[in-house]
N, C-alpha and C. Protein backbone atom coordinates (compact mmCIF):
# COMPACT_ATOMS: atom_id res chain seq x y z
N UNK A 1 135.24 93.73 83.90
CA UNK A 1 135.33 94.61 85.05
C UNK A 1 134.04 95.41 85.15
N UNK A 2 134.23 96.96 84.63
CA UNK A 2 132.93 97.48 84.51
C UNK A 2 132.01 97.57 83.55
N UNK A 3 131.03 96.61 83.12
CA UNK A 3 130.27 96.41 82.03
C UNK A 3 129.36 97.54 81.92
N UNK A 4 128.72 98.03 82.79
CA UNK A 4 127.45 99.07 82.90
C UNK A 4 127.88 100.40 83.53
N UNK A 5 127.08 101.12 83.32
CA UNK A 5 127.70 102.59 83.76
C UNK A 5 127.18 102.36 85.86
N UNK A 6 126.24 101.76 86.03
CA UNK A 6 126.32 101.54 87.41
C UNK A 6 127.25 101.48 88.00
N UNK A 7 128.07 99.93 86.95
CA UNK A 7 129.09 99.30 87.85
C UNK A 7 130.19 100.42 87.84
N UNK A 8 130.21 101.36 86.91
CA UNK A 8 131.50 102.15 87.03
C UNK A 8 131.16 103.20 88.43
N UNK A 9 130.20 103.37 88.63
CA UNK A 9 130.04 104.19 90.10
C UNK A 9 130.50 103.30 91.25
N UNK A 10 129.72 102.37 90.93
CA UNK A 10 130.00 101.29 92.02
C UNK A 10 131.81 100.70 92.48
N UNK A 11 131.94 101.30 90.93
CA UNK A 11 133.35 100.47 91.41
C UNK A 11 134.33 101.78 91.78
N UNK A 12 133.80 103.02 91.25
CA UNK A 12 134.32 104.74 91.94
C UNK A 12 134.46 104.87 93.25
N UNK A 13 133.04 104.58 93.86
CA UNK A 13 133.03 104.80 95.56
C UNK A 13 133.66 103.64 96.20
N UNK A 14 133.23 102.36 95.69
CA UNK A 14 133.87 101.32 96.38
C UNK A 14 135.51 101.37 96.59
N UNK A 15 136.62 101.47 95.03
CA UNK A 15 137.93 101.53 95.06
C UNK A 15 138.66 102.63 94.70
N UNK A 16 137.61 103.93 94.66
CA UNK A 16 138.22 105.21 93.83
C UNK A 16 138.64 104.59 92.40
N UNK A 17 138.01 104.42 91.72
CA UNK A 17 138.53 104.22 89.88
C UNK A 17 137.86 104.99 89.43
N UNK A 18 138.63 105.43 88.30
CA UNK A 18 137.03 106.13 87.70
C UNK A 18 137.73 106.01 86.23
N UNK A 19 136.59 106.27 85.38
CA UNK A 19 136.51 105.86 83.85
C UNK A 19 137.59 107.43 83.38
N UNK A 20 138.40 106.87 82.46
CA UNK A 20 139.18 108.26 81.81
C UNK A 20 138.65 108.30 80.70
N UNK A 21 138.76 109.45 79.84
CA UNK A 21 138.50 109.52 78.29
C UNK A 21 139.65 110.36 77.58
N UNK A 22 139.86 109.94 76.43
CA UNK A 22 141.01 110.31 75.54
C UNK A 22 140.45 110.58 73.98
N UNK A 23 140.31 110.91 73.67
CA UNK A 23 139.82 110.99 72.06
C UNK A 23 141.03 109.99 71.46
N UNK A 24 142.40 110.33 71.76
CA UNK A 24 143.70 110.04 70.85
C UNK A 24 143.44 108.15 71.19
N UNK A 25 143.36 108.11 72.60
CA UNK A 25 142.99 106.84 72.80
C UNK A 25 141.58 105.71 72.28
N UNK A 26 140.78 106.95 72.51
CA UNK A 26 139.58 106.35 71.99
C UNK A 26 139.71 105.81 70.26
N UNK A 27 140.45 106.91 69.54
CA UNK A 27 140.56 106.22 68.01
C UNK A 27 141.46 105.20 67.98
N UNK A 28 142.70 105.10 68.66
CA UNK A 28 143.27 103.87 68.11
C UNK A 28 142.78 102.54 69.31
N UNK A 29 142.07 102.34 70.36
CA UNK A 29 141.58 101.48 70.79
C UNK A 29 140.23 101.49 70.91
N UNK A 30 139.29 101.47 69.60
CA UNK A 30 137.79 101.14 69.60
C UNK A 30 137.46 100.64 70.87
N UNK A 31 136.26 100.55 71.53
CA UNK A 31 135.90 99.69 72.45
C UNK A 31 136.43 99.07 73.75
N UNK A 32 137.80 100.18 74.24
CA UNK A 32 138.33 99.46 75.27
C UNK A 32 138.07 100.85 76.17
N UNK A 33 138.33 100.56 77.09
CA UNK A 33 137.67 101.98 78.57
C UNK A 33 138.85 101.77 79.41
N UNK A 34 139.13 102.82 79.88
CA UNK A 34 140.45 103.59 80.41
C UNK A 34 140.16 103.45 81.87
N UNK A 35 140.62 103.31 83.01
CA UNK A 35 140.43 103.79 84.23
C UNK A 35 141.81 104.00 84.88
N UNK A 36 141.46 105.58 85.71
CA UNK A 36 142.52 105.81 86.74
C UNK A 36 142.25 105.03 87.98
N UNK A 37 142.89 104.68 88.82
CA UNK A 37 142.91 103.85 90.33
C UNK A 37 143.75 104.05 91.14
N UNK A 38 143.48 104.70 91.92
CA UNK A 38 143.91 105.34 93.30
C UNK A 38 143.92 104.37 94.48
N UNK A 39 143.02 103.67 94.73
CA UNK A 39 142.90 102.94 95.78
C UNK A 39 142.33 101.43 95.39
N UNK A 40 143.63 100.57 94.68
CA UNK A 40 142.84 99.21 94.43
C UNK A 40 142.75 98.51 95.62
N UNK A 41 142.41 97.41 95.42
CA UNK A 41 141.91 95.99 96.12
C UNK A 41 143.02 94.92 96.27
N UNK A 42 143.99 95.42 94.95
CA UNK A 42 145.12 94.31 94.94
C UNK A 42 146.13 95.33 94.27
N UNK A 43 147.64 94.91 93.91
CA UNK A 43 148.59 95.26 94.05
C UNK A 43 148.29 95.22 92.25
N UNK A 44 149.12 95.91 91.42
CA UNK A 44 150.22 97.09 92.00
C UNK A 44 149.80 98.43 92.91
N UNK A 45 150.46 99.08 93.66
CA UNK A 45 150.51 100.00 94.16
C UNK A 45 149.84 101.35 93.34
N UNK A 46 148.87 101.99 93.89
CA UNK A 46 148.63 103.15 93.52
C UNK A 46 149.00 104.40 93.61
N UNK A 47 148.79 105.20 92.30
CA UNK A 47 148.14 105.45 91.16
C UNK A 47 148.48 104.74 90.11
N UNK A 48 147.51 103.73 89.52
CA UNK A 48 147.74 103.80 87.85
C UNK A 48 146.67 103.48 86.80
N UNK A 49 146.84 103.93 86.00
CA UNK A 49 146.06 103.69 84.64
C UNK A 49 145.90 102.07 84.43
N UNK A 50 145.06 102.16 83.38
CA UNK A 50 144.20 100.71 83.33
C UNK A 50 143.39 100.88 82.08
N UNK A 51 143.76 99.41 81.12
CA UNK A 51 142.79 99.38 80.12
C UNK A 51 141.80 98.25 80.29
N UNK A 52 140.80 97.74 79.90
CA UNK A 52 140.25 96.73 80.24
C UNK A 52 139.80 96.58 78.53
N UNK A 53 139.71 95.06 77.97
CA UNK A 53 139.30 94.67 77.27
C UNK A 53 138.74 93.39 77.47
N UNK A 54 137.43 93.51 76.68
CA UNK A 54 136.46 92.50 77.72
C UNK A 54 137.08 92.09 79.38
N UNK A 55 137.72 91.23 79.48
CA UNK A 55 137.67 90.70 80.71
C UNK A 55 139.20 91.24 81.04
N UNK A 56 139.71 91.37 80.34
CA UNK A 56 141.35 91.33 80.43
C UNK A 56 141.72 93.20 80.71
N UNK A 57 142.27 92.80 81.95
CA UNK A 57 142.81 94.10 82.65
C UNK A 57 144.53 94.27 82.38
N UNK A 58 144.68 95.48 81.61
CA UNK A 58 146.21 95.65 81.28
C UNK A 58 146.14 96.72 82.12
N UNK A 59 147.58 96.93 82.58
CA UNK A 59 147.38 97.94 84.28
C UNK A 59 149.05 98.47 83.33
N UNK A 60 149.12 100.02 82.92
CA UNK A 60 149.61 100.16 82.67
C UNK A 60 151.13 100.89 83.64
N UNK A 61 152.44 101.11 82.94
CA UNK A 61 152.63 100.96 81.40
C UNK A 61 152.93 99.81 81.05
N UNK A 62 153.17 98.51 82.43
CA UNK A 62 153.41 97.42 81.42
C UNK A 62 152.67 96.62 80.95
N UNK A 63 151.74 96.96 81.06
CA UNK A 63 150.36 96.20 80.30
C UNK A 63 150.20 96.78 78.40
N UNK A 64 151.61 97.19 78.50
CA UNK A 64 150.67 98.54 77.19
C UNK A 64 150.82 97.42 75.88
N UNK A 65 151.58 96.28 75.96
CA UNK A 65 152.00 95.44 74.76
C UNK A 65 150.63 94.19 75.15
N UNK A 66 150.10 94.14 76.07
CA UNK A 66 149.43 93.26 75.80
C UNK A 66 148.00 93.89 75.64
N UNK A 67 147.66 95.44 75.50
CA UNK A 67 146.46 96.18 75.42
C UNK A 67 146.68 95.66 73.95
N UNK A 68 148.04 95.60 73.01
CA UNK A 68 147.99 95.67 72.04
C UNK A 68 147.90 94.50 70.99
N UNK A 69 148.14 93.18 72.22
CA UNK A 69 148.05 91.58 71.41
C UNK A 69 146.41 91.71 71.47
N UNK A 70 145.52 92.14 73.02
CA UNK A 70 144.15 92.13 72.75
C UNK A 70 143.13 92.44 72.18
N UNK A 71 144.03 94.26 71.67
CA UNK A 71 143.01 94.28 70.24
C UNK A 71 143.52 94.49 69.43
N UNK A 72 144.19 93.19 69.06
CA UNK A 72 145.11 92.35 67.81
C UNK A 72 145.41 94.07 66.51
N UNK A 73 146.02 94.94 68.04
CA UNK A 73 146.80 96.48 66.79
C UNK A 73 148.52 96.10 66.87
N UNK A 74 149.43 95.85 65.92
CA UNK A 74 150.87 96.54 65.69
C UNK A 74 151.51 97.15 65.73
N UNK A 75 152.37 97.49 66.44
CA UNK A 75 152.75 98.82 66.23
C UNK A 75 153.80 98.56 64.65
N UNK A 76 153.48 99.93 63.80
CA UNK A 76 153.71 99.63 62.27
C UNK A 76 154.33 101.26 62.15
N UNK A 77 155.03 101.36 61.29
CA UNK A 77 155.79 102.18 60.33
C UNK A 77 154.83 103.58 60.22
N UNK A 78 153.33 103.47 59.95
CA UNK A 78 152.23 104.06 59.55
C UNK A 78 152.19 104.11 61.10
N UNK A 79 151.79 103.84 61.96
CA UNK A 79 150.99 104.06 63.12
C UNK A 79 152.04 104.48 64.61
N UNK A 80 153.53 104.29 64.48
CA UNK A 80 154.32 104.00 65.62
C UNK A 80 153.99 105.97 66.49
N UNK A 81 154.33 106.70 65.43
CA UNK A 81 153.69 107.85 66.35
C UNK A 81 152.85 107.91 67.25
N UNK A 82 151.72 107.51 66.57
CA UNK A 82 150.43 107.67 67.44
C UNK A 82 150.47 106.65 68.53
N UNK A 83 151.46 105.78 68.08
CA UNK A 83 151.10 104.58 69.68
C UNK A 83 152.58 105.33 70.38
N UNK A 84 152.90 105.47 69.80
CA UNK A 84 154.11 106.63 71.17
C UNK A 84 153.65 107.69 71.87
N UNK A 85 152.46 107.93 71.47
CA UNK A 85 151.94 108.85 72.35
C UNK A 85 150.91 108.56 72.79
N UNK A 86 150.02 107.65 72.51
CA UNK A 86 149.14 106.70 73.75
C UNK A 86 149.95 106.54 74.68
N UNK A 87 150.89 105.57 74.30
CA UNK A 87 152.19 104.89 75.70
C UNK A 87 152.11 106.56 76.40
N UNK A 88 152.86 107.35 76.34
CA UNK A 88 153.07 108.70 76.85
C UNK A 88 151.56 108.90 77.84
N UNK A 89 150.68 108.97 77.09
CA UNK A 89 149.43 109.38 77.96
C UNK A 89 149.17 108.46 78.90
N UNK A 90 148.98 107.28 78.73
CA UNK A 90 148.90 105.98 79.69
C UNK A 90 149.99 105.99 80.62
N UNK A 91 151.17 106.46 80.94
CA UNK A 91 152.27 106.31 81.17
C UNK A 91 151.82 107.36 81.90
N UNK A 92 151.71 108.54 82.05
CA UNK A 92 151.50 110.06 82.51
C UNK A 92 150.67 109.78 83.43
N UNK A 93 149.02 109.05 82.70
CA UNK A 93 147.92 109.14 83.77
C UNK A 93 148.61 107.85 85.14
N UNK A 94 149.79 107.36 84.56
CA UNK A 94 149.60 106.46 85.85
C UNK A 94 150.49 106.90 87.03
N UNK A 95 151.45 107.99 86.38
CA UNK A 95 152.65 108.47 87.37
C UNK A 95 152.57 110.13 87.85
N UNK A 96 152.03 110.74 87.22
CA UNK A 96 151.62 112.04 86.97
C UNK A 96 150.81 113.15 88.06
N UNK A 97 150.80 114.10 88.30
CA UNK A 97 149.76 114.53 88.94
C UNK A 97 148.73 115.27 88.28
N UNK A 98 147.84 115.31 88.88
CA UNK A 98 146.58 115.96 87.92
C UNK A 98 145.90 116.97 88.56
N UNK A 99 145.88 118.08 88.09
CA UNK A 99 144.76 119.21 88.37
C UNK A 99 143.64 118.85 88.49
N UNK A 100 142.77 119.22 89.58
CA UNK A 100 141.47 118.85 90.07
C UNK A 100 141.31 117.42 90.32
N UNK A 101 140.01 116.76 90.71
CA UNK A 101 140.00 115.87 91.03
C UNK A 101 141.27 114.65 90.01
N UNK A 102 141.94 114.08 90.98
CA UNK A 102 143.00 112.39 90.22
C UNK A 102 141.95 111.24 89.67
N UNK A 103 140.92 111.40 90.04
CA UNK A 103 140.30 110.35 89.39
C UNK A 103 140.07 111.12 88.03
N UNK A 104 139.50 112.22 87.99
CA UNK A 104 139.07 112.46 86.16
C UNK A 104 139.85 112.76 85.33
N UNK A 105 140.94 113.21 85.61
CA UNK A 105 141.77 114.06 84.84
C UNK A 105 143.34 113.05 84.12
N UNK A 106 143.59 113.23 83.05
CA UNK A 106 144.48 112.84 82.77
C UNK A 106 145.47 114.11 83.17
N UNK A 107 146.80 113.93 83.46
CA UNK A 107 147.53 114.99 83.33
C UNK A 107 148.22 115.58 82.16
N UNK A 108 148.56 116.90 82.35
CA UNK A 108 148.22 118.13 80.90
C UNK A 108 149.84 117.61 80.00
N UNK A 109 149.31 116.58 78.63
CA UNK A 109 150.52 116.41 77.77
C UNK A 109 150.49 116.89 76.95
N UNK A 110 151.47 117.55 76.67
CA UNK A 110 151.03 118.31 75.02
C UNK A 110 152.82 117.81 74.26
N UNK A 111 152.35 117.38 73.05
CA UNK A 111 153.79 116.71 72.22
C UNK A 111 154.06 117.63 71.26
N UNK A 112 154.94 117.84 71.24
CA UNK A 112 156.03 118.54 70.13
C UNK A 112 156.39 117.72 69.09
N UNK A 113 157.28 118.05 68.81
CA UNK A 113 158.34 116.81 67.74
C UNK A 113 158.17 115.77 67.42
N UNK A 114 157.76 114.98 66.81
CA UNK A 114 158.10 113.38 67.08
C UNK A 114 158.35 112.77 65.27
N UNK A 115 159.40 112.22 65.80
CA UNK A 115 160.34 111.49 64.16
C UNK A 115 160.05 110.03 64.41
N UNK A 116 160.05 109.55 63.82
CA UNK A 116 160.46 107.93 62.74
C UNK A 116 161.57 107.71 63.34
N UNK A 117 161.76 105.91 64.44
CA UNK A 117 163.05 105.85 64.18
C UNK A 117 163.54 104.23 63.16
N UNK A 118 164.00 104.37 62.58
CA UNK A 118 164.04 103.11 61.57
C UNK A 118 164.70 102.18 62.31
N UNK A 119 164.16 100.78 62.11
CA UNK A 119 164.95 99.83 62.56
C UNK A 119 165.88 98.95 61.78
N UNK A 120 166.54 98.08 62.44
CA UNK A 120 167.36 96.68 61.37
C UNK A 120 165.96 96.24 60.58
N UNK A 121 167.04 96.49 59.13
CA UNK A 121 166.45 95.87 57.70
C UNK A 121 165.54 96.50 57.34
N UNK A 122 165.36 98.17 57.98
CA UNK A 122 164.49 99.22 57.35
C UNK A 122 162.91 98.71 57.89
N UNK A 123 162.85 98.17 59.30
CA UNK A 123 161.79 97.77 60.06
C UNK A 123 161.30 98.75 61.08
N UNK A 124 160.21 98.72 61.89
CA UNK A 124 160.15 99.76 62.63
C UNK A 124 161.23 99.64 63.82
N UNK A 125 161.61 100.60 63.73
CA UNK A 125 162.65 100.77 65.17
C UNK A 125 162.25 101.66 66.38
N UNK A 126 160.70 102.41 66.23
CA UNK A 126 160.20 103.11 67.41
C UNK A 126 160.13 104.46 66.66
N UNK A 127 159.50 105.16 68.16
CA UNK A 127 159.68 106.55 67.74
C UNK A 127 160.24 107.57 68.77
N UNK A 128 160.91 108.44 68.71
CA UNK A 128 161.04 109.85 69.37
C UNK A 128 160.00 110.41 69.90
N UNK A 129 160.04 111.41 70.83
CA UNK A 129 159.03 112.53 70.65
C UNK A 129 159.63 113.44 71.62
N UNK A 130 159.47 114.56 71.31
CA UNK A 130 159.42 115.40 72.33
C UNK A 130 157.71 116.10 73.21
N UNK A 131 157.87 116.39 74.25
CA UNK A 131 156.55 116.26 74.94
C UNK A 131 157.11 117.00 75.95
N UNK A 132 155.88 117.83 76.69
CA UNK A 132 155.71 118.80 77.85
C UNK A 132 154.71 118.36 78.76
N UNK A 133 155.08 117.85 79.96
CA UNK A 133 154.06 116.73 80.90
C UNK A 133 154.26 117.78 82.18
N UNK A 134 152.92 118.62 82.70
CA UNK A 134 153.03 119.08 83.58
C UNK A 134 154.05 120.42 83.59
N UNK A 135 154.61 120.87 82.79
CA UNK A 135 155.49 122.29 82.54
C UNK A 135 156.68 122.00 82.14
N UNK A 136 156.82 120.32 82.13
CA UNK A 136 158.49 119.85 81.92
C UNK A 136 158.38 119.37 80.39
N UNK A 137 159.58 120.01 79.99
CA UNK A 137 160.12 119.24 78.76
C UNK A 137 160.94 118.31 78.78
N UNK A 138 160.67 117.02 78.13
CA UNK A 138 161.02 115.52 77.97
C UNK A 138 161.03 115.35 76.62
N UNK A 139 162.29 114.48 76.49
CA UNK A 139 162.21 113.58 75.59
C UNK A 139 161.84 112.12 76.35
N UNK A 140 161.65 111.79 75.01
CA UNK A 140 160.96 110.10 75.30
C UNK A 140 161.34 109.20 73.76
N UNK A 141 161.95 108.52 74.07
CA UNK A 141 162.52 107.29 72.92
C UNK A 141 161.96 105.65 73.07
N UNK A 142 161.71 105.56 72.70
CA UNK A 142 160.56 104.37 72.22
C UNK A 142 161.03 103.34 71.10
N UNK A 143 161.62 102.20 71.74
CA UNK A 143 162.45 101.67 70.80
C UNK A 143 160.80 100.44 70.82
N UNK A 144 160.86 99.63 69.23
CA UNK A 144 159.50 98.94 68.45
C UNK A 144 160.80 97.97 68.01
N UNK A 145 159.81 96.54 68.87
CA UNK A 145 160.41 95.30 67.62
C UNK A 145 159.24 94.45 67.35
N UNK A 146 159.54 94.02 66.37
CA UNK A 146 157.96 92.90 66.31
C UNK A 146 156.91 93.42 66.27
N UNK A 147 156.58 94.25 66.15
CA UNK A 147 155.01 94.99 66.24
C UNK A 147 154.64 95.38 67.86
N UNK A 148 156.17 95.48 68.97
CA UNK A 148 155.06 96.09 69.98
C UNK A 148 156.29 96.59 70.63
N UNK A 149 156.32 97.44 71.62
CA UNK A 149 157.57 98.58 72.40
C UNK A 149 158.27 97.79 72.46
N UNK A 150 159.30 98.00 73.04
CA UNK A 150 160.38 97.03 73.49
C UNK A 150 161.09 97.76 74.74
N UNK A 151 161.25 98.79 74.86
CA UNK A 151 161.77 99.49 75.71
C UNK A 151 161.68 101.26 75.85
N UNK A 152 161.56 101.70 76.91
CA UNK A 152 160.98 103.23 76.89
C UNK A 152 162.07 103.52 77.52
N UNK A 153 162.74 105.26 77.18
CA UNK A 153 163.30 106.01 77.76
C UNK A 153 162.82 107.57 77.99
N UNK A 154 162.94 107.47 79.31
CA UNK A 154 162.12 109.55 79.56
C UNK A 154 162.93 110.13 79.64
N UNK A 155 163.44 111.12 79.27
CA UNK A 155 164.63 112.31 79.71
C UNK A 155 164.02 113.31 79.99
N UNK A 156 164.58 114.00 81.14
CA UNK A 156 163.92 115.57 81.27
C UNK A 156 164.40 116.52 81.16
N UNK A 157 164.29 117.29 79.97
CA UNK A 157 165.03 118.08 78.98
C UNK A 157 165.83 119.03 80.05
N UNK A 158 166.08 119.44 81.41
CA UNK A 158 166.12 119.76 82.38
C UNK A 158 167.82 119.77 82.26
N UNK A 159 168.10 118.35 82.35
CA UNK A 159 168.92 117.31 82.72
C UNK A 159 169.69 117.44 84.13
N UNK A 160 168.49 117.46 84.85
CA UNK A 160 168.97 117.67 86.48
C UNK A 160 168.24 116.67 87.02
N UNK A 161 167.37 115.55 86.53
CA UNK A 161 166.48 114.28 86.87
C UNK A 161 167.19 113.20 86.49
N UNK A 162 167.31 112.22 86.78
CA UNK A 162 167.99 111.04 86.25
C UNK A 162 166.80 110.21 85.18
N UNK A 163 167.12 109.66 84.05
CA UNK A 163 166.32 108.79 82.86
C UNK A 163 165.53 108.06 84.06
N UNK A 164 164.60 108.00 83.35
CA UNK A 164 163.47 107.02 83.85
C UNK A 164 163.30 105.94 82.62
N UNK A 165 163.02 104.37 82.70
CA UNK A 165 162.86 103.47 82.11
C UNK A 165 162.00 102.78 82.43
N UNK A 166 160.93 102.41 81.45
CA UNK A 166 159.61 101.95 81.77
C UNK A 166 160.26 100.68 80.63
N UNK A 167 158.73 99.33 80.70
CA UNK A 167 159.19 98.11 80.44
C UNK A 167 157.69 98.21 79.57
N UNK A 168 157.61 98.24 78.60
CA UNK A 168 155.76 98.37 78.25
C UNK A 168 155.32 96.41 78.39
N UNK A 169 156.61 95.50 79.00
CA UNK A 169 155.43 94.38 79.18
C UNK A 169 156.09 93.55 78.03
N UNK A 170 155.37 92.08 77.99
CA UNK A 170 155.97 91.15 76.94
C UNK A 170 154.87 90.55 76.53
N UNK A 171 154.46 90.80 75.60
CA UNK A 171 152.86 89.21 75.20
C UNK A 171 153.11 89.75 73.95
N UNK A 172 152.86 88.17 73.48
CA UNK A 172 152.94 87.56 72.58
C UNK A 172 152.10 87.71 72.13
N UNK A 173 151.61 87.62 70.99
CA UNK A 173 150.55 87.45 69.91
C UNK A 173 150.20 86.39 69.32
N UNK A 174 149.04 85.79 70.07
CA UNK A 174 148.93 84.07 69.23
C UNK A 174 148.86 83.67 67.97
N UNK A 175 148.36 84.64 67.31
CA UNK A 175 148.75 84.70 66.11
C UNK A 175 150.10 85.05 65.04
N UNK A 176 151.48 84.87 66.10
CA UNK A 176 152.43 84.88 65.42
C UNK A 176 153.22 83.60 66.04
């Protein structure tokens, strides 16, 4: 997509995208670049987040299992936190509203809580978290099979919103 910092202007004014940055993201996906998109060229419908690795565009959140066959990461026992709250941020920047300009800004997450949930045969089974997206308190449950989501639930600690259910996507890992 955007190889050079040109093309990322080029591709700003041309479709409104613009490059995001995450630190939390940046450590567990070395080398992959974030973009918000407001106004694509092709479908899905805008706003949403976007990872690109080399050539391969995961358009999140259901791209988020195959961000994760591409740069061959697991979700593991050791790591399921931290990828429950990537999903969360990726998930946010694509549905979310954002203070000041929507192209730069991720919107304001800040996480609370988040537990271990064990799976069959003492495998990963996901994680919890609690999280504050925009002034609201949410839970979010994150069920892990195989090394990648399997299914998301949002609650809004509120409980005057109805659950929201996101699909993080299906790919396989050629190497299994």
């Amino acid at each position: 997509m955007a190889g050079k910092e040109n093309d990322t202007e080029r591709l700003a004014m041309a479709f409104q995208i613009a490059e995001m940055a995450s630190p939390a993201l940046s450590r567990l996906f070395r080398g992959v670049r974030f973009y918000k998109v407001l106004a694509p060229s092709e479908p899905p419908a805008p706003p949403y987040a976007m990872a690109v690795v080399g050539k391969q565009r995961c358009i999140m959140p259901g791209g988020f299992n195959r961000l994760l066959v591409e740069t061959r990461r697991e979700i593991t026992s050791q790591n399921v936190i931290d990828m429950a709250k990537a999903f969360v941020i990726l998930t946010a920047a694509s549905f979310e509203p954002t203070q000041g300009d929507p192209l730069l800004y991720f919107p304001s997450v800040v996480f609370g809580f988040g537990k271990k949930m064990t799976g069959e045969y003492g495998g990963t089974g996901g994680a919890s978290l609690d999280v504050r997206i925009g002034g609201r308190n949410e839970n979010w449950d994150l069920g892990a099979k195989f090394g990648q989501f399997s299914a998301v639930i949002r609650i809004n600690a509120n409980g005057k919103e109805p659950a929201k259910y996101y699909d993080p996507g299906n790919a396989l890992p050629p190497w299994k």
